[in-house]
C-alpha atoms as a PDB file:
ATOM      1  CA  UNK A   1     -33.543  16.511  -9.473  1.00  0.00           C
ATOM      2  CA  UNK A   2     -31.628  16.356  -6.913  1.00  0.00           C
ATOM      3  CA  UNK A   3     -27.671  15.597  -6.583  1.00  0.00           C
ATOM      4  CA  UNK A   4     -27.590  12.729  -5.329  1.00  0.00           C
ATOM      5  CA  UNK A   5     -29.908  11.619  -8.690  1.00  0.00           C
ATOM      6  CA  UNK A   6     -27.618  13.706 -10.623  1.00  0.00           C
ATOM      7  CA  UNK A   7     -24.288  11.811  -9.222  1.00  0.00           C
ATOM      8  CA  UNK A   8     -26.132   8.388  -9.520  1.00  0.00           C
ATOM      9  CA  UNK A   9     -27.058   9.079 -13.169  1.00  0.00           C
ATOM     10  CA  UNK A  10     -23.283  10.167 -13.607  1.00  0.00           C
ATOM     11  CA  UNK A  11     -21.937   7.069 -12.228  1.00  0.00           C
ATOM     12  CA  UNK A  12     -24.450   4.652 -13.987  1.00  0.00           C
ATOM     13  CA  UNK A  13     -23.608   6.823 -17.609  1.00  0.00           C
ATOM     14  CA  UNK A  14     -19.653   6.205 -16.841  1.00  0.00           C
ATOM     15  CA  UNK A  15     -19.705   2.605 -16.291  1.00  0.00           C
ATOM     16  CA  UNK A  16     -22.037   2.087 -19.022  1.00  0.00           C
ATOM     17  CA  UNK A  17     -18.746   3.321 -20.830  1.00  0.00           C
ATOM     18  CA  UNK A  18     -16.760   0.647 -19.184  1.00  0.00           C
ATOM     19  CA  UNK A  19     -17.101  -1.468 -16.319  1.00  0.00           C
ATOM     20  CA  UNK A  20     -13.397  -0.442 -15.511  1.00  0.00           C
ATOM     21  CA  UNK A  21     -12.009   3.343 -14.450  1.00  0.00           C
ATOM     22  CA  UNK A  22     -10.857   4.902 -17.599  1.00  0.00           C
ATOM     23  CA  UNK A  23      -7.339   5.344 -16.713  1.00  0.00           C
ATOM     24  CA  UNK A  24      -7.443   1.532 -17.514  1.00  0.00           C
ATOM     25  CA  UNK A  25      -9.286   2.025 -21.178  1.00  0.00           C
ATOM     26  CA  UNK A  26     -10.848  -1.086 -20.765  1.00  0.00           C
ATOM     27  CA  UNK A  27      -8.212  -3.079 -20.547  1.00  0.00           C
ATOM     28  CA  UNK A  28      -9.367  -5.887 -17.587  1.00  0.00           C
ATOM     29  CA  UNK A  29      -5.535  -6.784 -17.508  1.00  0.00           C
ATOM     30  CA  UNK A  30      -4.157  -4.179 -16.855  1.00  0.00           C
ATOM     31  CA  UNK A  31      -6.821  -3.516 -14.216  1.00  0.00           C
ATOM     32  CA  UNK A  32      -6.226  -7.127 -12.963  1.00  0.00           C
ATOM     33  CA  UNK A  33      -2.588  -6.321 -12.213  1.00  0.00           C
ATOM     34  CA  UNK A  34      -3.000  -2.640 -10.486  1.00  0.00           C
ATOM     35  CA  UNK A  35      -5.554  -3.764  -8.322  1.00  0.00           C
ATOM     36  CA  UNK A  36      -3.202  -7.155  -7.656  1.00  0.00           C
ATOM     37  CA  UNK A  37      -0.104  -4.208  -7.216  1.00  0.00           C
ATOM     38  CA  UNK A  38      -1.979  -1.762  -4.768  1.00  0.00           C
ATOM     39  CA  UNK A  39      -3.766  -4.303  -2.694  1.00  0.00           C
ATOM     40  CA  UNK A  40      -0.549  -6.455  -2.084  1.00  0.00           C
ATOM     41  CA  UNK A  41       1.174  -3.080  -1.345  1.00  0.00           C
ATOM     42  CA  UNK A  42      -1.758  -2.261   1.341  1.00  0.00           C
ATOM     43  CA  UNK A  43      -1.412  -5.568   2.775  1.00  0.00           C
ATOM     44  CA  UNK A  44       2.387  -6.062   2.929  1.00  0.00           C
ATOM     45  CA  UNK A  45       2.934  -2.591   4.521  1.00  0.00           C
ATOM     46  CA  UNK A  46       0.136  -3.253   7.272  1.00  0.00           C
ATOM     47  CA  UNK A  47       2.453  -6.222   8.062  1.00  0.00           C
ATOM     48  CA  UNK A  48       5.624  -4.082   8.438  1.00  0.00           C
ATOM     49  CA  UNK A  49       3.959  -1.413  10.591  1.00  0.00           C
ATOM     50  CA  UNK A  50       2.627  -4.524  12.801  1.00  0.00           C
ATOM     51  CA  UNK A  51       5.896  -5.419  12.718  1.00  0.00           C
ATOM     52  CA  UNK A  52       8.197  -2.138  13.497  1.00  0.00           C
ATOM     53  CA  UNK A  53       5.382  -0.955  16.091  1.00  0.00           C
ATOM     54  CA  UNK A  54       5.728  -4.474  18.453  1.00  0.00           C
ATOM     55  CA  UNK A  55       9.740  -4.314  18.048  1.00  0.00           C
ATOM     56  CA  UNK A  56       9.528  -0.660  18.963  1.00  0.00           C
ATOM     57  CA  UNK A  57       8.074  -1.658  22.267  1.00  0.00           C
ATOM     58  CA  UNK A  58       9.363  -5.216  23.165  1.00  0.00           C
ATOM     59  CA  UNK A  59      12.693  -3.208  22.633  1.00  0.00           C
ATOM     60  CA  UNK A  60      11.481  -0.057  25.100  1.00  0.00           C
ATOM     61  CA  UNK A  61      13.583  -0.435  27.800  1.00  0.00           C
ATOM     62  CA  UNK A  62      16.182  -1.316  25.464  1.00  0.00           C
ATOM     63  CA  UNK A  63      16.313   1.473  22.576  1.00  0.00           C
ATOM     64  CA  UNK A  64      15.694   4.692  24.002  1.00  0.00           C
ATOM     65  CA  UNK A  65      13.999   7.241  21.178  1.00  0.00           C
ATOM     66  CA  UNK A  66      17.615   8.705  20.204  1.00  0.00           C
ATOM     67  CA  UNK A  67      19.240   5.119  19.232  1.00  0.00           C
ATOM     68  CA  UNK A  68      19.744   3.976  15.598  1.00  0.00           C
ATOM     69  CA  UNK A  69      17.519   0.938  16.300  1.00  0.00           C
ATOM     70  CA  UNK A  70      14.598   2.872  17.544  1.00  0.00           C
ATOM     71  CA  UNK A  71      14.966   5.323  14.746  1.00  0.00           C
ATOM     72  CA  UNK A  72      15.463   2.815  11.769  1.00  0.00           C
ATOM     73  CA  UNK A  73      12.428   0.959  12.839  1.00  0.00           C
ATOM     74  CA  UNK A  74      10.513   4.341  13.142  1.00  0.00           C
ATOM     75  CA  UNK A  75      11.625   5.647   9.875  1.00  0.00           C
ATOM     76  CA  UNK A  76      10.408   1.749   8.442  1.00  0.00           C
ATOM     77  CA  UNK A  77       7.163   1.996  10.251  1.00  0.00           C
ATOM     78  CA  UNK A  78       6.374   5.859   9.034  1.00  0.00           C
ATOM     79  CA  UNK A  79       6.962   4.239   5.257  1.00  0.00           C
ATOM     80  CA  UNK A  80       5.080   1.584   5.728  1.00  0.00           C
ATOM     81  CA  UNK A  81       2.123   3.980   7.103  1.00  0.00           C
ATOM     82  CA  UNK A  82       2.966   6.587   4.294  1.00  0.00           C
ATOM     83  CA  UNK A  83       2.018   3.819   1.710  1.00  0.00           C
ATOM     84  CA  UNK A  84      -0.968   2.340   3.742  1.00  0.00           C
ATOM     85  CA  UNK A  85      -2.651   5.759   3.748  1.00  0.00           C
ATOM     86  CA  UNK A  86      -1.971   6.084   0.261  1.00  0.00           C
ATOM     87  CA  UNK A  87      -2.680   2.852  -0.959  1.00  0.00           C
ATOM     88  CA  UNK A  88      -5.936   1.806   0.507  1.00  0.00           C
ATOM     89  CA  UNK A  89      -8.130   4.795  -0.898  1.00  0.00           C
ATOM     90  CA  UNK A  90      -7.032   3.396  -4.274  1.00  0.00           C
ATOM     91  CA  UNK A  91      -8.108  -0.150  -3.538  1.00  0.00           C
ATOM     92  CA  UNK A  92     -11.487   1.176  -2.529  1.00  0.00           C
ATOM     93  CA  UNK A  93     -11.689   3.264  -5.592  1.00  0.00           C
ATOM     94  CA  UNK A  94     -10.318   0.339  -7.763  1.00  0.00           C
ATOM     95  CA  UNK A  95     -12.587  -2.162  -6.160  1.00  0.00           C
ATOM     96  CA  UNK A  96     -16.036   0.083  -5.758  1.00  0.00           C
ATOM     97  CA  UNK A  97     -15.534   1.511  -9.082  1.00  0.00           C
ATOM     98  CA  UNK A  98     -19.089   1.179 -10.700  1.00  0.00           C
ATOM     99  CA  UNK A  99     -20.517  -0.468  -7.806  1.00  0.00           C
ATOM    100  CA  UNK A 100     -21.768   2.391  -5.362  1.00  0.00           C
ATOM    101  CA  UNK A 101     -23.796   5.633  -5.915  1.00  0.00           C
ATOM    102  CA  UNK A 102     -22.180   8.639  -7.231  1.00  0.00           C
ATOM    103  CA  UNK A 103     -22.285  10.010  -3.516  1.00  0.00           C
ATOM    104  CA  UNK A 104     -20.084   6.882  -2.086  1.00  0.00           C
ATOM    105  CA  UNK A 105     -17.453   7.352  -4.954  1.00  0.00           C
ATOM    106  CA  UNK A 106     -17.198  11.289  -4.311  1.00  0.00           C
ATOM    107  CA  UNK A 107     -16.530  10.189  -0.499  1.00  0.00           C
ATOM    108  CA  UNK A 108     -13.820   7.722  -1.510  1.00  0.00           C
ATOM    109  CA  UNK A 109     -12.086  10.515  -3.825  1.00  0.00           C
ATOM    110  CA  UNK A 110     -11.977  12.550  -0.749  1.00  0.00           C
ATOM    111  CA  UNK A 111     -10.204  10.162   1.097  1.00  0.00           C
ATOM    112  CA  UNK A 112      -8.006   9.875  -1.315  1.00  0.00           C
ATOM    113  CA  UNK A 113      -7.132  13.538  -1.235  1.00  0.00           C
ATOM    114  CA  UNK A 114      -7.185  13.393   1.881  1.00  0.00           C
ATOM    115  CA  UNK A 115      -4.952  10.575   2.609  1.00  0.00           C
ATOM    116  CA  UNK A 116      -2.367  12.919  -0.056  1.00  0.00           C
ATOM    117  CA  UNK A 117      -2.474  15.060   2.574  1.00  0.00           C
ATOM    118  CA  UNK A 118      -1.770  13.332   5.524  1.00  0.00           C
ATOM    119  CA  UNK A 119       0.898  11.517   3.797  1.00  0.00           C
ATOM    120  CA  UNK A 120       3.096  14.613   3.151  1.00  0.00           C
ATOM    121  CA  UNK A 121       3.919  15.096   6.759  1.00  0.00           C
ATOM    122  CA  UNK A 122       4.137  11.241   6.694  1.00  0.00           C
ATOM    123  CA  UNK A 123       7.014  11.466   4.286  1.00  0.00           C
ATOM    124  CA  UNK A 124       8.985  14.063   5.286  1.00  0.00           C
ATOM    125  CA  UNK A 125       8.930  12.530   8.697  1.00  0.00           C
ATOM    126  CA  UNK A 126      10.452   9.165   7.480  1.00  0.00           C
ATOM    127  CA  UNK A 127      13.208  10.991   4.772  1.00  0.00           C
ATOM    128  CA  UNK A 128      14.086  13.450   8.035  1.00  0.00           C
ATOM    129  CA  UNK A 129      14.813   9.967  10.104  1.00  0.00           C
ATOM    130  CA  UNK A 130      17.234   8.741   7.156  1.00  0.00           C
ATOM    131  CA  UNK A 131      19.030  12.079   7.167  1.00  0.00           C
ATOM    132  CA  UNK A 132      19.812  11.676  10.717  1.00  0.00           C
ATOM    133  CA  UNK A 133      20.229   7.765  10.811  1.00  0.00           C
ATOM    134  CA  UNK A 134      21.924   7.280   7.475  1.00  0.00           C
ATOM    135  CA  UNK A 135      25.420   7.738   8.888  1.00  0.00           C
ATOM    136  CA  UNK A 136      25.433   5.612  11.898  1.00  0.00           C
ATOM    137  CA  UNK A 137      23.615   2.767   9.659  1.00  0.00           C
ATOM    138  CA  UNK A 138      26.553   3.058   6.958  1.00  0.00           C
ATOM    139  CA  UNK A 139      29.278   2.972   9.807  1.00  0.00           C
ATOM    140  CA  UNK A 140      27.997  -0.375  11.654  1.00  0.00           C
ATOM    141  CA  UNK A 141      27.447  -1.879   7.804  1.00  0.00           C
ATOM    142  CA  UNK A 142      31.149  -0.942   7.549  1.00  0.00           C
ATOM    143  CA  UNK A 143      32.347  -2.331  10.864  1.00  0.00           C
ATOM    144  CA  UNK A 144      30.428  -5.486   9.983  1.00  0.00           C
ATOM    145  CA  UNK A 145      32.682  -5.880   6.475  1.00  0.00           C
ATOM    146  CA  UNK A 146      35.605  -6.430   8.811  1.00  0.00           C
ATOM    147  CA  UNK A 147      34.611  -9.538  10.780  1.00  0.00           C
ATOM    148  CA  UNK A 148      32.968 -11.021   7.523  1.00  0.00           C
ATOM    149  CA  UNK A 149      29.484 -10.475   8.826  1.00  0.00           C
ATOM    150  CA  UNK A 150      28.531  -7.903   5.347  1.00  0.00           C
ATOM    151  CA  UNK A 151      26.616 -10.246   3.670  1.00  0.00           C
ATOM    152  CA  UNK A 152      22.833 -11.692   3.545  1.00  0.00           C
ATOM    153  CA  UNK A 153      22.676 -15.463   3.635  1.00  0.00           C
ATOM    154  CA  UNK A 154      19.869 -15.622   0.941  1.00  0.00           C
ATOM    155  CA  UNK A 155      19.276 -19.362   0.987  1.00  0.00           C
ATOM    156  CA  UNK A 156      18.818 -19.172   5.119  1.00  0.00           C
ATOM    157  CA  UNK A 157      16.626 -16.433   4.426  1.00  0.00           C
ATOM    158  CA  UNK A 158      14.649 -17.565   2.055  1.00  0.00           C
ATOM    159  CA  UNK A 159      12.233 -20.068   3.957  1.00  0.00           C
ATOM    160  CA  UNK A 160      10.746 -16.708   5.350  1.00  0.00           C
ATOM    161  CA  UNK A 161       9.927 -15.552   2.059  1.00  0.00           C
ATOM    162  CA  UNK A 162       7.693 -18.015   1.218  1.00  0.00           C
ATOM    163  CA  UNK A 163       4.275 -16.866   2.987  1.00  0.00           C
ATOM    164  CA  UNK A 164       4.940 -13.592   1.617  1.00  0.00           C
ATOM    165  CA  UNK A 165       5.227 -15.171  -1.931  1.00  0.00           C
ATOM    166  CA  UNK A 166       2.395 -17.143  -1.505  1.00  0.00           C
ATOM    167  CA  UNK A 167       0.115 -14.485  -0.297  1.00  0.00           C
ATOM    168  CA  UNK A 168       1.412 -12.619  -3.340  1.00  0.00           C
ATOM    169  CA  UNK A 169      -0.399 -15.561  -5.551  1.00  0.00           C
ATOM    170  CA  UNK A 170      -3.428 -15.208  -3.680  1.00  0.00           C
ATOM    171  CA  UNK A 171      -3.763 -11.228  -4.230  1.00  0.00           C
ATOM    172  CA  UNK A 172      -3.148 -12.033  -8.025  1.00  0.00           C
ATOM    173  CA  UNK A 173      -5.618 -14.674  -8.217  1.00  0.00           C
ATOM    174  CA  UNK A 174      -8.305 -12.706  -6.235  1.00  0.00           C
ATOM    175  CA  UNK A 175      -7.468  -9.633  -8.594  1.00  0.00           C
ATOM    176  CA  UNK A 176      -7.623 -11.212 -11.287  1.00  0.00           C
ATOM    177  CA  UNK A 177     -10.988 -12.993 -10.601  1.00  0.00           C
ATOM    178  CA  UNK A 178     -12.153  -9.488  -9.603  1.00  0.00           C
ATOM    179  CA  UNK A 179     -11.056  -7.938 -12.843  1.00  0.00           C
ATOM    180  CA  UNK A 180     -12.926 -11.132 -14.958  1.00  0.00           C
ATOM    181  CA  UNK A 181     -16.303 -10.598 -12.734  1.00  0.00           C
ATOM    182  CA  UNK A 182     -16.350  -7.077 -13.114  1.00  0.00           C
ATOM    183  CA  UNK A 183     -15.788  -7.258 -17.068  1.00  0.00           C
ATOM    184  CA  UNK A 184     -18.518 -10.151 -17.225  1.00  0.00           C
ATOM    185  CA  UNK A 185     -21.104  -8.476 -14.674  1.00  0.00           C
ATOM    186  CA  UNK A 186     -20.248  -4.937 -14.568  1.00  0.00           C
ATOM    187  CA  UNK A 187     -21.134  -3.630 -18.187  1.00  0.00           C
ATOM    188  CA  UNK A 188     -24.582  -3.982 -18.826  1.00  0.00           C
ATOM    189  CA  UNK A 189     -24.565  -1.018 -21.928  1.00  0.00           C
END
């Protein structure tokens, strides 16, 4: 027999079990809502990253690598990597879970270890940024409190929370559908 039989026979013996990972014990709501966490996580912080990386060079000529506004947006887009690299092995472990041979899952755990790696260097980056940043960020908050400029307008603001909102409904409708389909189609005991 040879391991790739012996991993396929594995996998089809654990979801037999349950159609869901067993950190979840069965539970499809609980599944439902991780998978709706991790895969709204992976999305948002793609956005961000998108986001930092074409400020960081419209603003080239602008903010030279030693400003505060080069290094904040850095530090935001190194986070928002840190969590991409993390999150998305978990989504495709979440979502292949007892849908692929035993040989695909073992290659998605090592990404997953993998992406532990990579994210270590990832996160010490970003915290190293804040060290360095944190005091010029708290002195121009400060200098704003005297001309009455210290505070977030939250109803002007909040028109550009609503497509972020709404895709939030999406992911949790998608998960959640996921979750149902793989309880109804996924056990077969």
């Amino acid at each position: 027999m040879s391991t790739s039989q012996i991993s396929a026979k594995i996998t089809a013996i654990s979801t037999t079990l349950s159609p869901y990972p067993a950190s979840f014990n069965g539970n499809p709501w609980l599944y439902g809502m991780s998978l709706a966490s991790i895969m709204t996580i992976t999305m948002f912080v793609a956005v961000i990253w998108g986001w930092m990386i074409r400020d960081i060079w419209r603003d080239r000529f602008i903010d030279h690598p030693t400003t505060p506004a080069f290094l904040f947006r850095l530090m935001v887009a190194i986070i928002a990597f840190t969590a991409f690299i993390r999150c998305l092995p978990e989504v495709a472990y979440m979502t292949c879970y007892g849908e692929v041979t035993g040989d695909t899952m073992a290659a998605i755990l090592t990404a997953r270890q993998v992406a532990n790696v990579i994210a270590l260097p990832s996160a010490v980056g970003w915290a190293t940024i804040l060290v360095l940043i944190y005091p010029f960020v708290m002195l121009a908050l400060k200098a704003n409190r005297q001309y009455g400029t210290n505070r977030v307008d939250v109803l002007n603001v909040w028109p550009r929370l609503v497509r972020p909102f709404t895709t939030l409904i999406v992911i949790l409708v998608i998960a959640s559908l996921m979750a149902i389909g793989k309880g109804a189609l996924g056990h077969h005991a």
